[in-house]
N, C-alpha and C. Protein backbone atom coordinates (compact mmCIF):
# COMPACT_ATOMS: atom_id res chain seq x y z
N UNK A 1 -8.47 10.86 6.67
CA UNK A 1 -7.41 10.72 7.66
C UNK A 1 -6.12 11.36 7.14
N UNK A 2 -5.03 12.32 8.22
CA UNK A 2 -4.37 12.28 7.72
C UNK A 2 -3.29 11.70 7.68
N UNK A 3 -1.84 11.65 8.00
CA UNK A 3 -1.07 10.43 7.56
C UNK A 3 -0.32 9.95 8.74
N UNK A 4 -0.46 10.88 9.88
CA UNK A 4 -0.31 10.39 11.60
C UNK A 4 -1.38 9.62 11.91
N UNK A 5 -2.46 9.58 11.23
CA UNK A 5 -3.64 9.06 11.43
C UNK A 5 -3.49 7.40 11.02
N UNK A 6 -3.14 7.95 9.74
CA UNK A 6 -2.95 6.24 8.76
C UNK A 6 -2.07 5.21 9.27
N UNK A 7 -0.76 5.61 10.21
CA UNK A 7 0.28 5.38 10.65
C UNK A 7 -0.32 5.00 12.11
N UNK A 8 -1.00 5.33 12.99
CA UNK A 8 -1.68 4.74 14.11
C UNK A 8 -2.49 3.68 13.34
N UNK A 9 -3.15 3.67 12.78
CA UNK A 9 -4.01 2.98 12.15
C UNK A 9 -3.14 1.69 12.16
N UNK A 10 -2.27 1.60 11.03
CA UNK A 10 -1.21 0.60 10.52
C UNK A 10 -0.88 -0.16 11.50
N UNK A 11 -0.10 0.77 12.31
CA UNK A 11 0.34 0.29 13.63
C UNK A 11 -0.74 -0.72 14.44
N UNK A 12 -1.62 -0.39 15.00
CA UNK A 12 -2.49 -0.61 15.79
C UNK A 12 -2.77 -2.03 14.97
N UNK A 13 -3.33 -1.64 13.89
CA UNK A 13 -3.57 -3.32 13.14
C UNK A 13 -2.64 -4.16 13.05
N UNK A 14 -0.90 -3.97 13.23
CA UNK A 14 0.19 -4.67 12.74
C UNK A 14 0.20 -5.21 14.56
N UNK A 15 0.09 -4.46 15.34
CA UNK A 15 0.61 -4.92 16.55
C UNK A 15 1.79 -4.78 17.24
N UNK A 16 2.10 -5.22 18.20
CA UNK A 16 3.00 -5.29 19.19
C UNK A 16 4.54 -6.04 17.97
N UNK A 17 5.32 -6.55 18.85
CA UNK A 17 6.11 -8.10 18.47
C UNK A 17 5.52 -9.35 17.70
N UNK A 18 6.34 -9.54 16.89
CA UNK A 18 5.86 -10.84 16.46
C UNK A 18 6.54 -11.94 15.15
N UNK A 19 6.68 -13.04 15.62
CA UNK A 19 7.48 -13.73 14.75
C UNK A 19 6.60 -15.20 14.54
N UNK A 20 6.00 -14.82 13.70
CA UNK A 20 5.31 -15.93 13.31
C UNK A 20 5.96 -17.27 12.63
N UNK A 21 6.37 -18.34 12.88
CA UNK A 21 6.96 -19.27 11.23
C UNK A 21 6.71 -19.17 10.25
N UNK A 22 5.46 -19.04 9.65
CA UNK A 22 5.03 -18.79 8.78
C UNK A 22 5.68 -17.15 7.89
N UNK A 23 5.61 -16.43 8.60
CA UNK A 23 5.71 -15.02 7.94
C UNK A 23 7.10 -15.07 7.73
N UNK A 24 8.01 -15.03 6.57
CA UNK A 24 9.00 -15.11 5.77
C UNK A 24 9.51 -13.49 6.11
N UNK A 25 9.10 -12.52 6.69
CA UNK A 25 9.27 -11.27 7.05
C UNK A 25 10.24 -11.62 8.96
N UNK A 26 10.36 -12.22 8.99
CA UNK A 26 10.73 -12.70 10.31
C UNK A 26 10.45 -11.79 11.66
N UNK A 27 11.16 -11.49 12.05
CA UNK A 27 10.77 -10.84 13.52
C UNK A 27 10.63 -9.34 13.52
N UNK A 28 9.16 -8.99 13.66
CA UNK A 28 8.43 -7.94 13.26
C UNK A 28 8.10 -7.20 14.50
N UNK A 29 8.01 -5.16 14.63
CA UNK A 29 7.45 -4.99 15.87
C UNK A 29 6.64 -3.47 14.98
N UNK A 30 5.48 -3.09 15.31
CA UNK A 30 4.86 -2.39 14.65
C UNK A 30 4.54 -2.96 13.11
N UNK A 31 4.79 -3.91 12.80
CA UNK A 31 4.78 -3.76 11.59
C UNK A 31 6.01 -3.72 10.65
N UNK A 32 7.20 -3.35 11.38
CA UNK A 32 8.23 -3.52 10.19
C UNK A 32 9.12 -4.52 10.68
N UNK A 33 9.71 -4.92 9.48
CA UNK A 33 10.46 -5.98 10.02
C UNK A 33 12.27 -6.16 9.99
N UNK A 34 12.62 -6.73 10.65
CA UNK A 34 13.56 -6.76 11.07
C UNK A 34 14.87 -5.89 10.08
N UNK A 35 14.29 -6.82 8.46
CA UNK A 35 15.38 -6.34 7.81
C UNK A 35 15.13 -4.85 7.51
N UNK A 36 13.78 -4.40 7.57
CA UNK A 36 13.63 -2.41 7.29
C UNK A 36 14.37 -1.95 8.14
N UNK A 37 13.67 -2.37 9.49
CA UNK A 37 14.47 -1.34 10.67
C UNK A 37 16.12 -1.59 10.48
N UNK A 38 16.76 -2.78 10.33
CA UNK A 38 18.06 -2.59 9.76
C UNK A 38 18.61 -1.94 8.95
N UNK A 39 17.81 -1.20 7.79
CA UNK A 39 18.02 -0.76 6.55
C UNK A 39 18.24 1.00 7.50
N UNK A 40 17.05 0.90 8.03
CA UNK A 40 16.71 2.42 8.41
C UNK A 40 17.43 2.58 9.86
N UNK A 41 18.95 1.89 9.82
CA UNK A 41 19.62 2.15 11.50
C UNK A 41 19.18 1.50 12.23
N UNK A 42 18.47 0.95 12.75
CA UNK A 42 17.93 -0.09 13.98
C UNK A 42 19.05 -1.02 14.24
N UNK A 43 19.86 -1.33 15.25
CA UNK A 43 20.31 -2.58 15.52
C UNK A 43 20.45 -3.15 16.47
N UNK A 44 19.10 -3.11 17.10
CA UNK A 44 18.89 -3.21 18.46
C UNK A 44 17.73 -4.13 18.38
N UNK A 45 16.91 -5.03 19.21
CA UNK A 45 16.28 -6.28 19.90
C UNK A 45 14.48 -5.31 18.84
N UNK A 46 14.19 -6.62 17.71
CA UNK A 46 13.15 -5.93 17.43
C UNK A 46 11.76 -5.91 18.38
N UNK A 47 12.25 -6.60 19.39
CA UNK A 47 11.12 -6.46 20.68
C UNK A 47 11.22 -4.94 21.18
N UNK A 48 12.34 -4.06 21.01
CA UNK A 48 12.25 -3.17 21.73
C UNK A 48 12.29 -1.97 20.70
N UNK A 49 12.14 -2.61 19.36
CA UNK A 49 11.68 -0.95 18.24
C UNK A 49 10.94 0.02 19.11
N UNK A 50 11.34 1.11 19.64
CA UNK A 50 10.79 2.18 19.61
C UNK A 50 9.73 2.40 18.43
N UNK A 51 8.20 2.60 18.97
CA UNK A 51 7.59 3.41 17.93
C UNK A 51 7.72 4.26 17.43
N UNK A 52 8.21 5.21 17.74
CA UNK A 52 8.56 6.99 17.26
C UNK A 52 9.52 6.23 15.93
N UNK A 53 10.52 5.09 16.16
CA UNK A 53 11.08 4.54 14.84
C UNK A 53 10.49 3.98 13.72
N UNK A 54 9.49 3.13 14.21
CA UNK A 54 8.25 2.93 13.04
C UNK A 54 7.72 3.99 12.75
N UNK A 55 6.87 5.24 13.33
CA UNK A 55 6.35 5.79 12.48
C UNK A 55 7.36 7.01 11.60
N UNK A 56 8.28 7.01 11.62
CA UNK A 56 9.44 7.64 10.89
C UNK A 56 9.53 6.66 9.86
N UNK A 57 9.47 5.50 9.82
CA UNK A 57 9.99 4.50 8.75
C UNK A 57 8.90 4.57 7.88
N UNK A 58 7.77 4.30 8.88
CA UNK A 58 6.51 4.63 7.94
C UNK A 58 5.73 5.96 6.62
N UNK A 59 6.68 6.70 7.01
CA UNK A 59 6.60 8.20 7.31
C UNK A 59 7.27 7.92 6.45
N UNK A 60 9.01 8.07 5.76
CA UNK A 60 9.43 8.13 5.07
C UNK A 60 9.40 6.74 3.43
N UNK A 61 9.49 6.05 4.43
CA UNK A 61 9.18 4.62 3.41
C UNK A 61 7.58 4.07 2.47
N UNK A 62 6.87 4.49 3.07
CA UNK A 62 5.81 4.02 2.81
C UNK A 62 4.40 5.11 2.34
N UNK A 63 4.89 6.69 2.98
CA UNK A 63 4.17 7.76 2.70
C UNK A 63 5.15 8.32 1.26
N UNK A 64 6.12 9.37 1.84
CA UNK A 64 6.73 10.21 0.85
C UNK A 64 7.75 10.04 -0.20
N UNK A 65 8.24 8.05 0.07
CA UNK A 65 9.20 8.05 -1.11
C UNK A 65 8.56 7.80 -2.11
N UNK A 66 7.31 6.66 -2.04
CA UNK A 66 6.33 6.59 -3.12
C UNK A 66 5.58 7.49 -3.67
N UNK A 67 5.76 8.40 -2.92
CA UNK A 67 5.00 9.64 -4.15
C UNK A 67 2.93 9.52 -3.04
N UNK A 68 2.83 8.78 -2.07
CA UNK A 68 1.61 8.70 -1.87
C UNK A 68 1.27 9.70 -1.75
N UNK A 69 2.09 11.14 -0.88
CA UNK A 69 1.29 12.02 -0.52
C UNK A 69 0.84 12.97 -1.69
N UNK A 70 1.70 12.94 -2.88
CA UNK A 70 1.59 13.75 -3.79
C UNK A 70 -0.13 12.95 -4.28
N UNK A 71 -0.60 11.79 -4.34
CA UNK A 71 -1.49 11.13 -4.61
C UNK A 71 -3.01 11.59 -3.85
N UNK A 72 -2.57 11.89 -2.59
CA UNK A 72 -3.48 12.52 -1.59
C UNK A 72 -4.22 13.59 -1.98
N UNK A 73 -3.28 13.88 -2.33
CA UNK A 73 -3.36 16.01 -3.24
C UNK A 73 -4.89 16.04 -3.73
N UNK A 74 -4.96 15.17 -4.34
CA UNK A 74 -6.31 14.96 -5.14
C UNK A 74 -7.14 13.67 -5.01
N UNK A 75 -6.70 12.72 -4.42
CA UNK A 75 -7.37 11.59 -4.21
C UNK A 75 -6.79 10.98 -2.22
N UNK A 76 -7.58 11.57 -1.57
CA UNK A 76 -7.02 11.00 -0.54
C UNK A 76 -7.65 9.79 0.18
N UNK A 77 -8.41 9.20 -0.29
CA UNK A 77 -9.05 7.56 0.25
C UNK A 77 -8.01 6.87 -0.38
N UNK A 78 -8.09 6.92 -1.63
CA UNK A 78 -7.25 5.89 -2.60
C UNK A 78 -5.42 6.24 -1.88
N UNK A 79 -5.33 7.18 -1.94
CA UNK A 79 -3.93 7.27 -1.37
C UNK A 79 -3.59 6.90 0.33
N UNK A 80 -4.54 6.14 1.02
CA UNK A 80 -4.88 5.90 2.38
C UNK A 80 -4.91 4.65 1.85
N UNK A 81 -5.67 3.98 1.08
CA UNK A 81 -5.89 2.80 0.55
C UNK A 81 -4.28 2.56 -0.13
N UNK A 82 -3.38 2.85 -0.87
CA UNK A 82 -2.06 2.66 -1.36
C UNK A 82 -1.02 2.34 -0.13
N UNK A 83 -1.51 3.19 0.95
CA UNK A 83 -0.34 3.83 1.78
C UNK A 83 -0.75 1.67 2.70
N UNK A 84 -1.32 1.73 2.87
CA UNK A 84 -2.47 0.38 3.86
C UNK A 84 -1.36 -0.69 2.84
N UNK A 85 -2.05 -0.76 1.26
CA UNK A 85 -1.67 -2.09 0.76
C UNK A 85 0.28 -1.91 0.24
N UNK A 86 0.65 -0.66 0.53
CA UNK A 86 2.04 -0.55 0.57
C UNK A 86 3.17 -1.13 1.50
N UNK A 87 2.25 -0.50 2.81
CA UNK A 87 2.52 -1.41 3.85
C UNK A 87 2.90 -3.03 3.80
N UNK A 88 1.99 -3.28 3.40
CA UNK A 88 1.41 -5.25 3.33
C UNK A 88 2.13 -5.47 1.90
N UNK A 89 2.24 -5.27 0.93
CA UNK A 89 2.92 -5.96 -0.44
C UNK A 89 4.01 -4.90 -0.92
N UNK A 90 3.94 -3.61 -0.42
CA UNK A 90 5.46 -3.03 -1.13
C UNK A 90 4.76 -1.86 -1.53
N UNK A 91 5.18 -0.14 -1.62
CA UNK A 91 4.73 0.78 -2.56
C UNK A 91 4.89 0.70 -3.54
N UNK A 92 5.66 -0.41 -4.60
CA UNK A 92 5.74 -1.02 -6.08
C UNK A 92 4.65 -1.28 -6.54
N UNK A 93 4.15 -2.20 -5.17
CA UNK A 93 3.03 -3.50 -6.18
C UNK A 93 1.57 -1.85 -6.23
N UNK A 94 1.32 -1.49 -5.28
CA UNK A 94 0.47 -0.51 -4.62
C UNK A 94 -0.04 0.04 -5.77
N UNK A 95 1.55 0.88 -6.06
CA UNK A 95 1.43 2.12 -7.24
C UNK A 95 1.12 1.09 -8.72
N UNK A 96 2.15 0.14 -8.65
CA UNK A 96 1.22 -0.83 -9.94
C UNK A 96 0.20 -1.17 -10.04
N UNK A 97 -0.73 -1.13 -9.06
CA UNK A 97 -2.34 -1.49 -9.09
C UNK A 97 -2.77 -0.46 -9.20
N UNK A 98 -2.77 0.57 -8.97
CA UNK A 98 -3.11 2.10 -9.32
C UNK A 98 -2.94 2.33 -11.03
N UNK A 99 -1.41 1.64 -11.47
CA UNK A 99 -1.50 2.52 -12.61
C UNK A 99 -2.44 1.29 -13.74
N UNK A 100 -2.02 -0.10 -13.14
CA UNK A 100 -3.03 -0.62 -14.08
C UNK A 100 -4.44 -0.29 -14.50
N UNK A 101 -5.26 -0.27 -12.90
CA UNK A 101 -6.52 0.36 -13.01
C UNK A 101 -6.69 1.50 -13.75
N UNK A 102 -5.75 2.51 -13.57
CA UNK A 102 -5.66 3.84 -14.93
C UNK A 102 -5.67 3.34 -15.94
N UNK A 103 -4.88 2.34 -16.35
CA UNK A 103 -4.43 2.41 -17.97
C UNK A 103 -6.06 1.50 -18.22
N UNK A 104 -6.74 0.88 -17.33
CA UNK A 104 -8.32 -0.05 -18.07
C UNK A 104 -9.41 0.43 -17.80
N UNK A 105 -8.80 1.80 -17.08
CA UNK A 105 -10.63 2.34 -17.02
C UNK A 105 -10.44 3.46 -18.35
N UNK A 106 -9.39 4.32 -18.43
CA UNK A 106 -9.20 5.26 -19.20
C UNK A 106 -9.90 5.28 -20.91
N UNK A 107 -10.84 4.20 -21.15
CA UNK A 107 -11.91 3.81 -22.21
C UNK A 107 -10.50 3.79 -23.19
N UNK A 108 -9.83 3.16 -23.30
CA UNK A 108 -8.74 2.58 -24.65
C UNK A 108 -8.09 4.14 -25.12
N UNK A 109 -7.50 4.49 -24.12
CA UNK A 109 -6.96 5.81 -24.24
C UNK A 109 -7.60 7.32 -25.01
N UNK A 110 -8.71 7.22 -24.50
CA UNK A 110 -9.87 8.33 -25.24
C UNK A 110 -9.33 9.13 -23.85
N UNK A 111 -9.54 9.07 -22.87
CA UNK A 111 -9.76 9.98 -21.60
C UNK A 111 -8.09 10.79 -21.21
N UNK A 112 -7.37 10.15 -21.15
CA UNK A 112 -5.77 10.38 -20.94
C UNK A 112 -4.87 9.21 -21.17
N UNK A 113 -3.76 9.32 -21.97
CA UNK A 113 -2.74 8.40 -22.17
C UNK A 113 -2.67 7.24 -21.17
N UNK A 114 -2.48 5.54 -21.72
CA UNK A 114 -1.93 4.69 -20.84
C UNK A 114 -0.29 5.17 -20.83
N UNK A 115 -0.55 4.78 -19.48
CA UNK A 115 1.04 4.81 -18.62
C UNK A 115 1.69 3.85 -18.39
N UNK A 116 2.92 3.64 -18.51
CA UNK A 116 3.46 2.57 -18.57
C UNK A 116 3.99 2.11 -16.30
N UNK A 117 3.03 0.91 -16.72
CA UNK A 117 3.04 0.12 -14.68
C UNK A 117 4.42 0.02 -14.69
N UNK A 118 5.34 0.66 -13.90
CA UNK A 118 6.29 0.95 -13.39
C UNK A 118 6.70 0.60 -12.33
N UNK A 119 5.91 0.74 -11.37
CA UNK A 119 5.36 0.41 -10.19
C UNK A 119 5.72 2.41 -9.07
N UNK A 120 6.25 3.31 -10.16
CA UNK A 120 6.45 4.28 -9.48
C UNK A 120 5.12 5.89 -9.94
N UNK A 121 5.10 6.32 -9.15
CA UNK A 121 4.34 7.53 -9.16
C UNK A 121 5.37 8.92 -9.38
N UNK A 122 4.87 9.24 -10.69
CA UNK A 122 5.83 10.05 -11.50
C UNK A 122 4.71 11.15 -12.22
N UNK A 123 5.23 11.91 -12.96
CA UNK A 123 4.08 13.19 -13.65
C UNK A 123 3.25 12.53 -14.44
N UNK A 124 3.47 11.28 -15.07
CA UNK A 124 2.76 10.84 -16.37
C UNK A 124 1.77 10.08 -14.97
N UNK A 125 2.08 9.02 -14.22
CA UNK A 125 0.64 8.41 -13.31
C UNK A 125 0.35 9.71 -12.59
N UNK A 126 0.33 10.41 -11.98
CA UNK A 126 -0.02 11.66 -11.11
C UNK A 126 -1.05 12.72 -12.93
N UNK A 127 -0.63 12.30 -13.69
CA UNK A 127 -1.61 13.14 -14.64
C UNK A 127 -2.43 12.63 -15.16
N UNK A 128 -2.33 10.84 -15.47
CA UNK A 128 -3.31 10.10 -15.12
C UNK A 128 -4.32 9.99 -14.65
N UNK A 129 -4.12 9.98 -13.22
CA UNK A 129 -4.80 10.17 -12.41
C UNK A 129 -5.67 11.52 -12.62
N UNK A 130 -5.24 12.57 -12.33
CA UNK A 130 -6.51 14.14 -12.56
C UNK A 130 -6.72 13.90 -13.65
N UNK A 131 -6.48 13.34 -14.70
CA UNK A 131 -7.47 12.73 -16.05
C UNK A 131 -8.55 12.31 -15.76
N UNK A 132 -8.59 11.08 -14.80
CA UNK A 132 -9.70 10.00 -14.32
C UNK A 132 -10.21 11.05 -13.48
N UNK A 133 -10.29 11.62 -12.76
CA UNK A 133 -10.82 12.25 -11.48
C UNK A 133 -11.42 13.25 -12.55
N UNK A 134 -11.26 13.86 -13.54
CA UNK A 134 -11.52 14.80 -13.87
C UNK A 134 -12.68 14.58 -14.81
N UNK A 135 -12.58 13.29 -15.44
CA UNK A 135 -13.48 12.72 -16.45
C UNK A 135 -14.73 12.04 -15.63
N UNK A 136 -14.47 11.96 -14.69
CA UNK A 136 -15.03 10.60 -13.57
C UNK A 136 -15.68 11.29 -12.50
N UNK A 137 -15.20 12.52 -12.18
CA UNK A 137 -15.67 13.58 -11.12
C UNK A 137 -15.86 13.01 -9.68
N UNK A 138 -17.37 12.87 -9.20
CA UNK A 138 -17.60 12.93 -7.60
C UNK A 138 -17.65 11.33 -7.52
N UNK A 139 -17.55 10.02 -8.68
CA UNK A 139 -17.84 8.85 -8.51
C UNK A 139 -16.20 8.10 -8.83
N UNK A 140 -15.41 8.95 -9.37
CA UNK A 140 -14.27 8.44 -9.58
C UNK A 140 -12.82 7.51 -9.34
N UNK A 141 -13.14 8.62 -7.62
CA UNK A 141 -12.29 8.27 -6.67
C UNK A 141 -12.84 6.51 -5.83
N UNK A 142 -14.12 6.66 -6.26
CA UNK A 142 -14.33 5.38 -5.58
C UNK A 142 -14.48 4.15 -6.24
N UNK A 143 -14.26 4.47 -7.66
CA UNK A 143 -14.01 3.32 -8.61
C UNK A 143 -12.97 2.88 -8.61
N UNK A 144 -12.17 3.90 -8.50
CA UNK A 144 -10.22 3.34 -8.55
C UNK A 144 -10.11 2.25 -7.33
N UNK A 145 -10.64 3.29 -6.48
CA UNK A 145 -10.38 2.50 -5.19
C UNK A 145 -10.97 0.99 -5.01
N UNK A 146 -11.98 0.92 -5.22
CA UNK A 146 -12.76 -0.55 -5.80
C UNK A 146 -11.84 -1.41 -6.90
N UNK A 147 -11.06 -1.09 -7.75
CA UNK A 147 -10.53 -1.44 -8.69
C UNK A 147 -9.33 -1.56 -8.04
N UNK A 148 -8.94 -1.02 -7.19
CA UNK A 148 -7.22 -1.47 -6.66
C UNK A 148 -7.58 -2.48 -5.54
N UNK A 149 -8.42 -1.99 -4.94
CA UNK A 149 -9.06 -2.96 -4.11
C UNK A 149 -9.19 -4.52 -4.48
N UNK A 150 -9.59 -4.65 -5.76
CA UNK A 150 -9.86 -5.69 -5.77
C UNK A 150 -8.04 -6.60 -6.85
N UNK A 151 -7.96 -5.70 -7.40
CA UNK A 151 -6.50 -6.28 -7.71
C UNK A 151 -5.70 -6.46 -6.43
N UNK A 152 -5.64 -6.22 -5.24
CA UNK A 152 -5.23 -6.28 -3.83
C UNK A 152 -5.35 -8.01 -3.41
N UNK A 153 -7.17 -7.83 -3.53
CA UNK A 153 -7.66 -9.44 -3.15
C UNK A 153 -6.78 -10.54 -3.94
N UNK A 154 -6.95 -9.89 -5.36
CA UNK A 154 -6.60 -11.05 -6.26
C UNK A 154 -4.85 -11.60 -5.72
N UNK A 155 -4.00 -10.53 -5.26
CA UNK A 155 -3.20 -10.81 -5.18
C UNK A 155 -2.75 -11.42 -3.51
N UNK A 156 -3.94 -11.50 -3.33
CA UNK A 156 -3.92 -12.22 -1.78
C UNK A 156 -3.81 -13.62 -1.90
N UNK A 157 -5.00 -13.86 -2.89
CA UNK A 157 -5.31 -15.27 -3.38
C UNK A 157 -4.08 -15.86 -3.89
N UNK A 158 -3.43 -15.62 -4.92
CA UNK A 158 -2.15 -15.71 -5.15
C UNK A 158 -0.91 -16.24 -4.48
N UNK A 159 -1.15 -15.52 -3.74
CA UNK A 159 -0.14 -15.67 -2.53
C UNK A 159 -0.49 -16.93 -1.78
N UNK A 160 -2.28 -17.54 -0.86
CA UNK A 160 -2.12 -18.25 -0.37
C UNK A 160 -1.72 -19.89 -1.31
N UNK A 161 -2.26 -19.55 -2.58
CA UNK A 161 -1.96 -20.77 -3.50
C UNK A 161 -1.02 -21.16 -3.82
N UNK A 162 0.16 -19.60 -3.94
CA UNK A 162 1.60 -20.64 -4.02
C UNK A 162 2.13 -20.77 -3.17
N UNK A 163 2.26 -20.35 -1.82
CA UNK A 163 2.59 -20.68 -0.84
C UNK A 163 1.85 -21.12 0.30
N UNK A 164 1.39 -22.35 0.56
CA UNK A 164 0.26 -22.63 1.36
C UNK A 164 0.65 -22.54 2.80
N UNK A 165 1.64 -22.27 3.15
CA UNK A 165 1.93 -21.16 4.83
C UNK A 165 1.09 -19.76 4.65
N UNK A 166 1.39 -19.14 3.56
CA UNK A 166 0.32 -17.86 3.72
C UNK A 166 -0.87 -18.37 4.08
N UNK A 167 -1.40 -19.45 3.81
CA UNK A 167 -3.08 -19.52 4.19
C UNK A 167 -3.34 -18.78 5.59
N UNK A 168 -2.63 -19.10 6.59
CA UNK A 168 -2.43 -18.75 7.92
C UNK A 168 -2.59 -17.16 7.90
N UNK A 169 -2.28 -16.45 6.90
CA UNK A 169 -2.64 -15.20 6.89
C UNK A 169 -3.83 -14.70 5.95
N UNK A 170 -3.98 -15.24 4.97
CA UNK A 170 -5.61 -15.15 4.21
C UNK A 170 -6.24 -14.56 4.83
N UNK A 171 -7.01 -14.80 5.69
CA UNK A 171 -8.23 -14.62 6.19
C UNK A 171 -8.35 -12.78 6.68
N UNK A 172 -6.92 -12.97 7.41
CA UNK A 172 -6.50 -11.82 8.24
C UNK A 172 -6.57 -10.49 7.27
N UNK A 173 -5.77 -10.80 5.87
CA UNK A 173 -5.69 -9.94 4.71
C UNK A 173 -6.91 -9.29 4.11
N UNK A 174 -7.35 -10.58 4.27
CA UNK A 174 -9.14 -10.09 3.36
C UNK A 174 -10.03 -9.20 4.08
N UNK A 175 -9.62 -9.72 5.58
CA UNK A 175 -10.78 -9.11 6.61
C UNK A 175 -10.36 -7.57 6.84
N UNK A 176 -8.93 -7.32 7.29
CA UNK A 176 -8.31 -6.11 7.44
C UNK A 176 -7.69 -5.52 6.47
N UNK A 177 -7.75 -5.45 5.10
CA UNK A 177 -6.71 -5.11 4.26
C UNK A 177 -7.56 -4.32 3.11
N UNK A 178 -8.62 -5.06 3.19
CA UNK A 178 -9.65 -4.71 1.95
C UNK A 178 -10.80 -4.05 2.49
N UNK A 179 -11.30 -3.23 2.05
CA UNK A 179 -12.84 -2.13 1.78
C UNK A 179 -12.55 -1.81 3.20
């Protein structure tokens, strides 16, 4: 997919309006919430976000400041998979599950240098990365992805345990968020 693609996608799964009690993100329309579209000019009724404004927010916030598309270049599931759990926990936590999975598959730094989890995508994770892809070849890309994947879950779980209002979203996370 490419990233008009990922961005319908997002959308479509995030929905219309919505202000759940539970969701500490408060009054949401596409998917972003109140305080982004504030950040990014919005100051208008988040019932009436224009989409063309989400997928610009999306577009800039969530694709090209994190570095995803540069990620695409060479890995584009996993960078579809970043762009998804960027959305939902932050392009911080995203790119930190990326670089962890680098620094524990990389066999104790035989394959390419550990990188220090930053939570940003910079030359040292971006060379990382074509390390693993390169050592790892046609099975590579789908290990990472399995491996961020599942640091994703873990951090779902997390979430509903210390805050038992997330439970209300659990289910939703696991079902739409993962594989």
């Amino acid at each position: 997919m490419d990233i008009d693609q990922l961005i319908d996608a997002v959308i479509d799964r995030e929905g219309g309006y919505s202000d759940h009690p539970a969701d500490r993100g408060g009054p949401t329309r596409w998917g972003i919430t109140q305080a982004t579209a504030r950040m990014h000019g919005y100051g208008g009724d988040m019932r009436h976000l224009p989409r063309t404004t989400a997928v610009a927010i999306y577009r800039r916030l969530y694709w090209q400041r994190p570095g995803f598309d540069r990620v695409a270049e060479s890995a584009p599931t996993l960078a579809a998979e970043m762009f998804d759990t960027g959305v939902n926990m932050g392009p911080a936590v995203a790119t930190g599950f990326l670089q962890r999975a680098l620094n524990a598959l990389n066999r104790g730094a035989r394959d390419y240098p550990d990188i220090i989890v930053d939570g940003r995508i910079g030359p040292r994770t971006l060379a990382a990365l074509d390390g693993f892809l390169r050592v790892r070849e046609r099975t590579g890309e789908g290990v990472l992805l399995k491996a961020v994947e599942a640091l994703q879950g873990e951090r779902y779980l997390q979430l509903a345990e210390r805050r038992p209002a997330n439970e209300a979203f659990l289910y939703g996370w696991l079902a739409n968020r993962i594989g």
